[in-house]
N, C-alpha and C. Protein backbone atom coordinates (compact mmCIF):
# COMPACT_ATOMS: atom_id res chain seq x y z
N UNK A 1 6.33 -23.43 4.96
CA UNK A 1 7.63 -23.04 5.45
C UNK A 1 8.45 -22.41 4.33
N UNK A 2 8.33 -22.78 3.19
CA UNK A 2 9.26 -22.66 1.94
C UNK A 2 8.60 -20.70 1.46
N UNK A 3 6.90 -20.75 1.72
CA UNK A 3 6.85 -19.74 1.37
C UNK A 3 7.12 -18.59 2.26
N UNK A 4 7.03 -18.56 3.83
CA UNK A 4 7.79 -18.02 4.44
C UNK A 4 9.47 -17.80 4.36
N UNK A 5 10.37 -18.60 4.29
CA UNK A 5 11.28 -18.45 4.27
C UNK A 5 11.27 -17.60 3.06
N UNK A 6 11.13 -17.99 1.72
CA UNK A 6 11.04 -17.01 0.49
C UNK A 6 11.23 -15.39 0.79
N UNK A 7 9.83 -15.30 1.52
CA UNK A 7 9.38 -13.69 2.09
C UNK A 7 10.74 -13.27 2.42
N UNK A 8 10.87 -13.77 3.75
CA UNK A 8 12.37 -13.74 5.14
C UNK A 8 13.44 -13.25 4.08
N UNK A 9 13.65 -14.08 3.00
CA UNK A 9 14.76 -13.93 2.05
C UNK A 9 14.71 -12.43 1.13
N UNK A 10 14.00 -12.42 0.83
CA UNK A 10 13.43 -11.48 0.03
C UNK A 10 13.56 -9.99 0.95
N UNK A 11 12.84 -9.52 1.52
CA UNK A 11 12.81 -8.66 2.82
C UNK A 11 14.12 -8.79 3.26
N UNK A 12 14.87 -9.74 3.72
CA UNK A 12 16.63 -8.68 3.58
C UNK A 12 17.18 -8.65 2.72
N UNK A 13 17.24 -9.43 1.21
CA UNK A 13 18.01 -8.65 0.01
C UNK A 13 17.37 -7.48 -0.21
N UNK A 14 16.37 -6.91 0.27
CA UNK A 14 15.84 -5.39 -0.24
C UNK A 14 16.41 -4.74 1.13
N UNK A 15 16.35 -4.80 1.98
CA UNK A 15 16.99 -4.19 2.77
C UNK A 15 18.42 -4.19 3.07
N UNK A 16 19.36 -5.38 2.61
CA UNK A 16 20.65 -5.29 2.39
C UNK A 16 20.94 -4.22 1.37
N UNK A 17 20.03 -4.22 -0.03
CA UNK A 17 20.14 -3.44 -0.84
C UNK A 17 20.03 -2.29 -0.54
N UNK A 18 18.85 -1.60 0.15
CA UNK A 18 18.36 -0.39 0.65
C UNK A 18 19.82 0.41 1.46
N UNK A 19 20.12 -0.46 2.48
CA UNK A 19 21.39 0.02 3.11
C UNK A 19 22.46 0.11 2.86
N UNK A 20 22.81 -0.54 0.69
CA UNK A 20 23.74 -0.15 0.59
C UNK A 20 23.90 1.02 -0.27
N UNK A 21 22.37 1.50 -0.73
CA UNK A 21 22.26 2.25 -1.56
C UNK A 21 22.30 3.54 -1.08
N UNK A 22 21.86 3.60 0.49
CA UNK A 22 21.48 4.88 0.82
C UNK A 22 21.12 5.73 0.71
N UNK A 23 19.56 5.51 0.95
CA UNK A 23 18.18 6.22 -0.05
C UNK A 23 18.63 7.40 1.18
N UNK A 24 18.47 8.32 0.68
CA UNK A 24 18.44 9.75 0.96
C UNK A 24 17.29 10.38 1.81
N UNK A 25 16.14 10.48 0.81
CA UNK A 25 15.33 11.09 1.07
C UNK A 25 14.48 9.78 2.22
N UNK A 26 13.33 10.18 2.41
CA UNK A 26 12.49 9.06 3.15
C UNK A 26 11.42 8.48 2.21
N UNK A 27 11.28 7.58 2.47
CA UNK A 27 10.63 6.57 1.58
C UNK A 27 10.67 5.18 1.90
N UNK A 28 10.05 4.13 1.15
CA UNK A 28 9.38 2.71 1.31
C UNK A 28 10.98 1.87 1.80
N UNK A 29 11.78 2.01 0.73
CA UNK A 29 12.73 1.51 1.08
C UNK A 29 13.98 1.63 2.39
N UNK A 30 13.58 2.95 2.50
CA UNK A 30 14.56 3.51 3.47
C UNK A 30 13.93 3.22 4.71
N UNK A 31 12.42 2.52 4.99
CA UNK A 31 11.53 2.53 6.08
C UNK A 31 11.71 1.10 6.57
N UNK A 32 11.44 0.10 4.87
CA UNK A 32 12.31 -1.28 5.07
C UNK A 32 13.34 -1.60 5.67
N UNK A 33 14.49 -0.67 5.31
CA UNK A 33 16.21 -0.96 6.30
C UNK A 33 15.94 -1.04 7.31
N UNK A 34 15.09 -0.58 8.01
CA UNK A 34 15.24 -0.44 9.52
C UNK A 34 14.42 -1.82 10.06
N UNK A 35 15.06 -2.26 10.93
CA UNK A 35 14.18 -3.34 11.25
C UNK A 35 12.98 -3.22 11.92
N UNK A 36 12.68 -2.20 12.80
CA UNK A 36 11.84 -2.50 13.76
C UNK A 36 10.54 -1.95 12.64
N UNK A 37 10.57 -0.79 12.11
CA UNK A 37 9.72 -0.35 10.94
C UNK A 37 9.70 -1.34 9.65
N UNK A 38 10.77 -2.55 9.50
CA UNK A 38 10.88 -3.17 8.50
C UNK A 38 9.64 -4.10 8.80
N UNK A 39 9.55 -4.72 9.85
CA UNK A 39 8.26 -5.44 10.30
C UNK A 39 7.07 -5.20 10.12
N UNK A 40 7.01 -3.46 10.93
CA UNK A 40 5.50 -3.15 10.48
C UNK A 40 4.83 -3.04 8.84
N UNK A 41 6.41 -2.92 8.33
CA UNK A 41 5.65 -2.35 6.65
C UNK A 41 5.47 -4.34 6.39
N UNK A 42 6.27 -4.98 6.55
CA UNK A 42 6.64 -6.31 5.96
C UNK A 42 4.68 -6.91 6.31
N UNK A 43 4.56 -6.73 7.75
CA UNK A 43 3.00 -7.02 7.81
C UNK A 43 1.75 -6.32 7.33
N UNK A 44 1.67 -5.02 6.88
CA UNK A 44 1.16 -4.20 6.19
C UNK A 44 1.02 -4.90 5.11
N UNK A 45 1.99 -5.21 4.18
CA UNK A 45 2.33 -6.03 2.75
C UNK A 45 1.60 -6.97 2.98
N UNK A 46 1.86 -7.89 4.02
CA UNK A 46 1.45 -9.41 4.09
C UNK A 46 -0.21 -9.28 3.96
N UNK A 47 -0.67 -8.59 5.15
CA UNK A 47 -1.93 -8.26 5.18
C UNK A 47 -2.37 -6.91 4.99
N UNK A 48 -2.84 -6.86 4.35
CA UNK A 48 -3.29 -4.93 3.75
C UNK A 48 -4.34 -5.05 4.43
N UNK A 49 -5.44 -5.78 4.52
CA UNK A 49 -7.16 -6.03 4.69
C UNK A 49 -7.09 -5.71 6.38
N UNK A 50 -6.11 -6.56 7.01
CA UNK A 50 -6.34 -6.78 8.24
C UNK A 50 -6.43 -5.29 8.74
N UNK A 51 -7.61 -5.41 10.37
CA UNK A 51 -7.65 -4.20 10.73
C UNK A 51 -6.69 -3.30 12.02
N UNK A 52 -5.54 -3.27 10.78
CA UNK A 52 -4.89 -2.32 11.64
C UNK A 52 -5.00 -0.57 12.02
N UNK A 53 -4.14 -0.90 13.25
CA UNK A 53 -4.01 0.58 13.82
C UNK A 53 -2.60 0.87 14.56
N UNK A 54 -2.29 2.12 14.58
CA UNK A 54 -1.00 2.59 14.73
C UNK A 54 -0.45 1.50 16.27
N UNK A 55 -1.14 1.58 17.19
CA UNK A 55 -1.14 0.54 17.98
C UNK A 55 -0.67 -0.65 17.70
N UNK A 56 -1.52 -1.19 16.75
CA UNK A 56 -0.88 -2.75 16.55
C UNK A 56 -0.01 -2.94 15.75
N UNK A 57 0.09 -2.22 14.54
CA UNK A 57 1.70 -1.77 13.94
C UNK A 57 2.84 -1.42 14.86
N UNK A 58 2.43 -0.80 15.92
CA UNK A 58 3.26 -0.67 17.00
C UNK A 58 3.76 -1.81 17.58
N UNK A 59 2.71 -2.57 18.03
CA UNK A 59 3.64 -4.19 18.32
C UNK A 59 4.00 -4.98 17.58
N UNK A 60 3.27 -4.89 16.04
CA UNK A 60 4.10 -5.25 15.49
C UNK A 60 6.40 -5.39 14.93
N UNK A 61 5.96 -4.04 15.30
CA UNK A 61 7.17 -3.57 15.41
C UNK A 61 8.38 -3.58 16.37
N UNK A 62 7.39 -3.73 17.62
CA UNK A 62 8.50 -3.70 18.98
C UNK A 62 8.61 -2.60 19.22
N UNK A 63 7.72 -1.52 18.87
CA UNK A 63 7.94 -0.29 19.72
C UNK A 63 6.52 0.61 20.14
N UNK A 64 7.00 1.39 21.39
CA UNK A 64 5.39 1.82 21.95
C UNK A 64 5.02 2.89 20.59
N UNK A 65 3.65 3.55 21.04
CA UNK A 65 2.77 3.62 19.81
C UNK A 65 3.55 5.06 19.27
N UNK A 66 3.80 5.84 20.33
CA UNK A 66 4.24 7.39 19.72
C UNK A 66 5.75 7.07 19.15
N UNK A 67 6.70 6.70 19.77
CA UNK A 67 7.75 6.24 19.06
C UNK A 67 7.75 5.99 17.90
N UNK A 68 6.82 4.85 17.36
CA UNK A 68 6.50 3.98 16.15
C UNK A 68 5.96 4.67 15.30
N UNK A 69 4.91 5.65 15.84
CA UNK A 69 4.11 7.20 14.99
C UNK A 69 5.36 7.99 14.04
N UNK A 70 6.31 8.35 15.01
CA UNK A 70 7.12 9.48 14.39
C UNK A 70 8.42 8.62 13.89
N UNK A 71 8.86 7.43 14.50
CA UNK A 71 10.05 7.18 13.61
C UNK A 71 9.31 6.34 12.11
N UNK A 72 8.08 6.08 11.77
CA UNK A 72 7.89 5.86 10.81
C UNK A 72 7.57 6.75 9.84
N UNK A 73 6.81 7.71 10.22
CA UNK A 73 6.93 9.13 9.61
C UNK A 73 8.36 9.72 8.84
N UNK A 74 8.98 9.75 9.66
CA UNK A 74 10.64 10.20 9.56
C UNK A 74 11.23 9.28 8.73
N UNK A 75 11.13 7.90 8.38
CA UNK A 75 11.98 6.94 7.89
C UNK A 75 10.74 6.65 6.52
N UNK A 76 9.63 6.94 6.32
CA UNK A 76 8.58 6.06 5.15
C UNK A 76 8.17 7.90 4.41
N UNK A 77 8.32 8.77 5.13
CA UNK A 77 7.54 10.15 4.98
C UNK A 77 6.39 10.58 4.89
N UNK A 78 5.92 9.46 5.35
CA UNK A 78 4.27 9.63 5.98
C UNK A 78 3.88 9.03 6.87
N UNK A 79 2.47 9.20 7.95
CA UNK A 79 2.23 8.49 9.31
C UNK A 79 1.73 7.37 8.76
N UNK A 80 1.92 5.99 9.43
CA UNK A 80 1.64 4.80 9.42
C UNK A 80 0.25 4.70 8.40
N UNK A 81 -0.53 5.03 9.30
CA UNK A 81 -2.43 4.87 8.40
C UNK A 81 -2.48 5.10 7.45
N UNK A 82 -1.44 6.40 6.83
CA UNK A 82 -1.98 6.97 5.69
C UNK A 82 -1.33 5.94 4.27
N UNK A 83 -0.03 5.70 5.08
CA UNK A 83 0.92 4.52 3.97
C UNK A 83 -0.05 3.22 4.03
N UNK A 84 -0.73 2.65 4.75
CA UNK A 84 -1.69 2.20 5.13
C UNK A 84 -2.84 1.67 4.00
N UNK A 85 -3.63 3.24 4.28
CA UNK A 85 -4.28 3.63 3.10
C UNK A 85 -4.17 3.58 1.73
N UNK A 86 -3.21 4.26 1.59
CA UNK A 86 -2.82 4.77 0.34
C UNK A 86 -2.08 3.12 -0.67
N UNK A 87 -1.52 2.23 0.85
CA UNK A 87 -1.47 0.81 -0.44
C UNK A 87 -2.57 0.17 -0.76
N UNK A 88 -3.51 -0.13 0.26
CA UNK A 88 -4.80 -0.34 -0.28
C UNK A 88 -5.34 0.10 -1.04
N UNK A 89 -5.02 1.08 -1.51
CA UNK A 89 -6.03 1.78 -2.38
C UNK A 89 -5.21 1.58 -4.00
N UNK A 90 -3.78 1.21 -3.74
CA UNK A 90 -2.88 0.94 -5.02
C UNK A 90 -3.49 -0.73 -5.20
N UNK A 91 -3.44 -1.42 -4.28
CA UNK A 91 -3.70 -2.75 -4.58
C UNK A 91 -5.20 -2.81 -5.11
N UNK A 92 -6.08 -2.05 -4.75
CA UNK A 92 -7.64 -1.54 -5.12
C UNK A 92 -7.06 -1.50 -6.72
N UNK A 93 -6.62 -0.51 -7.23
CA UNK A 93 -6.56 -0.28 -8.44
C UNK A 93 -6.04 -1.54 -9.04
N UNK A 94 -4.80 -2.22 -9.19
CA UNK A 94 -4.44 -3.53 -9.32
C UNK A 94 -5.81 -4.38 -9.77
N UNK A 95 -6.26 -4.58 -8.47
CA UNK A 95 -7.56 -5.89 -8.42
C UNK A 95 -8.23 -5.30 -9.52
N UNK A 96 -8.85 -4.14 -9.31
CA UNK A 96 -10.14 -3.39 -10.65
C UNK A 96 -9.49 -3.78 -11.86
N UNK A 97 -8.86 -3.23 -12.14
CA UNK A 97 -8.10 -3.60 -13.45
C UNK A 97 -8.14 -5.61 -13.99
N UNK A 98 -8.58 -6.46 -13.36
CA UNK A 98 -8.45 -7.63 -13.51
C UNK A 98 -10.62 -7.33 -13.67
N UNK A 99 -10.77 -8.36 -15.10
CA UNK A 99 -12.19 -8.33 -15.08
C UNK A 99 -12.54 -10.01 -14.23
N UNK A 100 -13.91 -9.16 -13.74
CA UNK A 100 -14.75 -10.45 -13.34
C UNK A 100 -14.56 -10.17 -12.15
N UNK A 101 -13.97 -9.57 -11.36
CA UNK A 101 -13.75 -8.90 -9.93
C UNK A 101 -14.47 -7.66 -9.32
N UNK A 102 -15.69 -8.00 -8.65
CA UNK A 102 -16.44 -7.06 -8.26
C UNK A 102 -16.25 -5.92 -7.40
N UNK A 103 -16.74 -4.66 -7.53
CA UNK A 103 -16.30 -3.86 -6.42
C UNK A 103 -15.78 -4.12 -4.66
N UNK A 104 -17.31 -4.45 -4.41
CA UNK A 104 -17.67 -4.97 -3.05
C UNK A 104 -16.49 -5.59 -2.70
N UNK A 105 -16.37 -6.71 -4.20
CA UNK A 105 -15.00 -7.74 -3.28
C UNK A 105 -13.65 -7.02 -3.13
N UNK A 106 -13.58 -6.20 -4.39
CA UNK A 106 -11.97 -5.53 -3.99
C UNK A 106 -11.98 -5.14 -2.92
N UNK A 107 -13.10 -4.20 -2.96
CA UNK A 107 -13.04 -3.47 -1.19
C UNK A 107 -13.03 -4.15 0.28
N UNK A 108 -13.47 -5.25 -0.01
CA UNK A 108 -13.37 -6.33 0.68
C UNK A 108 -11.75 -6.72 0.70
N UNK A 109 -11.28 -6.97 0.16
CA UNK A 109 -9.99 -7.83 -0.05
C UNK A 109 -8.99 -6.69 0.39
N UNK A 110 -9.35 -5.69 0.21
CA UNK A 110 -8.24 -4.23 0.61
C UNK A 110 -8.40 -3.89 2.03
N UNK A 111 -9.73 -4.15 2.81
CA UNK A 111 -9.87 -3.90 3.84
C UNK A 111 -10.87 -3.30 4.23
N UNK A 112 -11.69 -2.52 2.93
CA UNK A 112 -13.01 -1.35 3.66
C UNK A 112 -13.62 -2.61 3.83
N UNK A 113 -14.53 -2.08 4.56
CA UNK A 113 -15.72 -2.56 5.53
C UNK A 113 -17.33 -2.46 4.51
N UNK A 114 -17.16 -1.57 3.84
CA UNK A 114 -18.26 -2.10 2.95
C UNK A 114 -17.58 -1.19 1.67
N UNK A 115 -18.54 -1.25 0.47
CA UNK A 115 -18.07 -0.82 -0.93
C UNK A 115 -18.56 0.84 -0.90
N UNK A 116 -19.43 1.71 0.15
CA UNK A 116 -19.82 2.62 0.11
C UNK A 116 -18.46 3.78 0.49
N UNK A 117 -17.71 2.67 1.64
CA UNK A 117 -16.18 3.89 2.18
C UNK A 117 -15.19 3.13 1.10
N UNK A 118 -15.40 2.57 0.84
CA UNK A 118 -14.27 2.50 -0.55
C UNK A 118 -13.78 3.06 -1.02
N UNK A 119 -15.65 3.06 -1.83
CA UNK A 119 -15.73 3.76 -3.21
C UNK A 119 -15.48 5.38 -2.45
N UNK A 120 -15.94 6.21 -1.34
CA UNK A 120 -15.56 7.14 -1.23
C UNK A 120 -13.82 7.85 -0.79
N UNK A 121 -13.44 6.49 -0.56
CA UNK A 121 -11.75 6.83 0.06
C UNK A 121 -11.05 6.46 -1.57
N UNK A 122 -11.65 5.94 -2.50
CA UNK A 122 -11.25 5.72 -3.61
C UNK A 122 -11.12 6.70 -4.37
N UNK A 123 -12.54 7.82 -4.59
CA UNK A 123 -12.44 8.80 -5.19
C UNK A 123 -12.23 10.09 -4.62
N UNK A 124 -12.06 10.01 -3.53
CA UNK A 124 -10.59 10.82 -2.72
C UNK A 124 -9.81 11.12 -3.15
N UNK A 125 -8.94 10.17 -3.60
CA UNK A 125 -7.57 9.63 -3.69
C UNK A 125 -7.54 9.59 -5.07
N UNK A 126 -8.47 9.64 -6.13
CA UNK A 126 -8.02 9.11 -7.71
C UNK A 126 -8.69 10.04 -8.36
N UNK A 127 -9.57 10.96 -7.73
CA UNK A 127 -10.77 11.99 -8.40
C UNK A 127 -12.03 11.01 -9.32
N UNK A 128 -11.60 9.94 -9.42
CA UNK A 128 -12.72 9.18 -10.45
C UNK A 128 -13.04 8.04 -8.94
N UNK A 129 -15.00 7.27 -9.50
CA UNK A 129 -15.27 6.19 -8.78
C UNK A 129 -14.72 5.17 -9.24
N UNK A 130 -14.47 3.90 -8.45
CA UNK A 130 -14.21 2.98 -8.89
C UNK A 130 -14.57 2.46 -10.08
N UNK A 131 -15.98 2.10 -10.55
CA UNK A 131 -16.48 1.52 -11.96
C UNK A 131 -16.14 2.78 -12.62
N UNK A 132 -15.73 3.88 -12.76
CA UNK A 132 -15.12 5.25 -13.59
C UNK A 132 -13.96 4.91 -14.09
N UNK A 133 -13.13 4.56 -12.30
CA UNK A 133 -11.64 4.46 -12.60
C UNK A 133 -11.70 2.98 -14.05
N UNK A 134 -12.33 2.05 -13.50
CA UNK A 134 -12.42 0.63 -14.33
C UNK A 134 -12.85 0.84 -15.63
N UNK A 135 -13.49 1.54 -16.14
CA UNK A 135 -13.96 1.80 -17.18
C UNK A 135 -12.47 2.78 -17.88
N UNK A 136 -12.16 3.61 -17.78
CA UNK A 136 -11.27 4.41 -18.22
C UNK A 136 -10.00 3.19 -18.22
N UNK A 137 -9.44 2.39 -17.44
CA UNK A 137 -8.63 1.48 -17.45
C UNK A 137 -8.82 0.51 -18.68
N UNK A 138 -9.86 -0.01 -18.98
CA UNK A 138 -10.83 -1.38 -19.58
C UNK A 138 -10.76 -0.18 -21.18
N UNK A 139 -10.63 1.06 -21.57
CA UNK A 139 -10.24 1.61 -22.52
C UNK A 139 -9.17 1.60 -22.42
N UNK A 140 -8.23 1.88 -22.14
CA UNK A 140 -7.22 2.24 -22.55
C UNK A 140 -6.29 1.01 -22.98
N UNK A 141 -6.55 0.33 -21.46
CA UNK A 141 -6.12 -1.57 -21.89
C UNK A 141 -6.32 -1.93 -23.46
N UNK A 142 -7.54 -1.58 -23.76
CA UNK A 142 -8.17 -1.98 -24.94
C UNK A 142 -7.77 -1.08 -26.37
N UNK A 143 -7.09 -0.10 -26.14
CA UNK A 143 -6.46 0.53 -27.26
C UNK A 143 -7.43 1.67 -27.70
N UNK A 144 -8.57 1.80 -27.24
CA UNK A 144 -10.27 3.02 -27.41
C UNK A 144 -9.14 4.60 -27.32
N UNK A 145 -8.19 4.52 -27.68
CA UNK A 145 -7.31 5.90 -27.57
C UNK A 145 -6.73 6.04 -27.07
N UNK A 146 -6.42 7.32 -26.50
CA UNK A 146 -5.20 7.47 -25.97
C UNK A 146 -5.20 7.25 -24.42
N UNK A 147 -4.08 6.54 -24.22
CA UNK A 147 -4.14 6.34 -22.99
C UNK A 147 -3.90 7.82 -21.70
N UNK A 148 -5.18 7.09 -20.88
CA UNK A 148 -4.93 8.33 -19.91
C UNK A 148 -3.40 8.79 -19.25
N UNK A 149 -3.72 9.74 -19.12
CA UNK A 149 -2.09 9.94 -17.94
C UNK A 149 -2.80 9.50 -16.49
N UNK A 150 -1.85 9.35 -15.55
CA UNK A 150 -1.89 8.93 -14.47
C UNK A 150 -2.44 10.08 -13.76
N UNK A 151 -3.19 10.09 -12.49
CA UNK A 151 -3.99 11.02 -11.88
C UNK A 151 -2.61 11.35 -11.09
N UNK A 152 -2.56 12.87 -10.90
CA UNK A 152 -1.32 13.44 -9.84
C UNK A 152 -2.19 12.43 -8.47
N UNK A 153 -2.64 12.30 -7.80
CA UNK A 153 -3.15 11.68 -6.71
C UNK A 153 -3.01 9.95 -6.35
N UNK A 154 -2.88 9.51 -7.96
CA UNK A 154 -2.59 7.83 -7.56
C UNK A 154 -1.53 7.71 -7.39
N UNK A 155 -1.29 6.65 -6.24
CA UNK A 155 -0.30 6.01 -5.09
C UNK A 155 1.16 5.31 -5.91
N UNK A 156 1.98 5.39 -5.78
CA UNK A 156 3.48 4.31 -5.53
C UNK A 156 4.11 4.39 -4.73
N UNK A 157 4.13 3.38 -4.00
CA UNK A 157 5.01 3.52 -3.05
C UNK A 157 6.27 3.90 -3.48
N UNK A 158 7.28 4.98 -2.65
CA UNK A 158 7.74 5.27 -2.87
C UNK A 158 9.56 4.52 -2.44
């Protein structure tokens, strides 16, 4: 109960905040203010792995599926799946970066279905494979030179 309530608490000081700041453009925060989209992202967060779809983000939310399509678009600046995606694949990088944590399992823990669409929605998205991306990380961590710059393609929510 304590760690629920925590969440509950948390999720409206960012959205009290969000609404008093009045993010402009569209983005994570400005997608949070809203309640009915505040839900779907809030369960997204909770569970990244689980297998969602615009549909069930949709009830998550309290609204039918095309509604929920375009006012999340409009309020996050991208369609549901892809914000979706694209945190899994930030929390992917996260986990790699921790040693003793196997591919399979990150990909596991993020949501792919096996380590083969992962690793390919991984190097999509980052231009390097996972044990690439980990290796280049596991240097730089380690001081082996200069640290890389960030790939134009890896994720923050925005």
């Amino acid at each position: 109960v304590m760690s629920r309530l925590s969440e509950v608490l948390l999720v409206e000081a960012v959205r009290r905040f969000a609404a008093e700041a009045g993010p402009s453009g569209p983005g994570w925060l400005r997608g949070l203010a809203d309640p009915q989209i505040g839900r779907a992202l809030a369960a997204i967060h909770r569970e990244p792995a689980a297998r969602w779809s615009a549909e069930g983000l949709a009830r998550a939310a309290g609204l039918s599926r095309s509604a929920f399509a375009g006012r999340f678009a409009a309020l996050v600046g991208e369609p549901p799946i892809r914000y979706l995606s694209q945190w899994r694949l930030h929390l992917a990088r996260q986990r790699l970066g921790e040693r003793g944590t196997g591919i399979a399992r990150v990909a596991h823990e993020v949501g792919y279905e096996s380590e083969e669409a992962f690793s390919r929605a991984f190097k999509r998205a980052t231009g390097l494979s996972p044990a690439r991306w980990r290796e280049r990380e596991a240097a730089r961590t380690a001081g082996e030179g200069e640290p890389a710059p960030p790939h134009p393609r890896e994720y923050m929510p925005s």
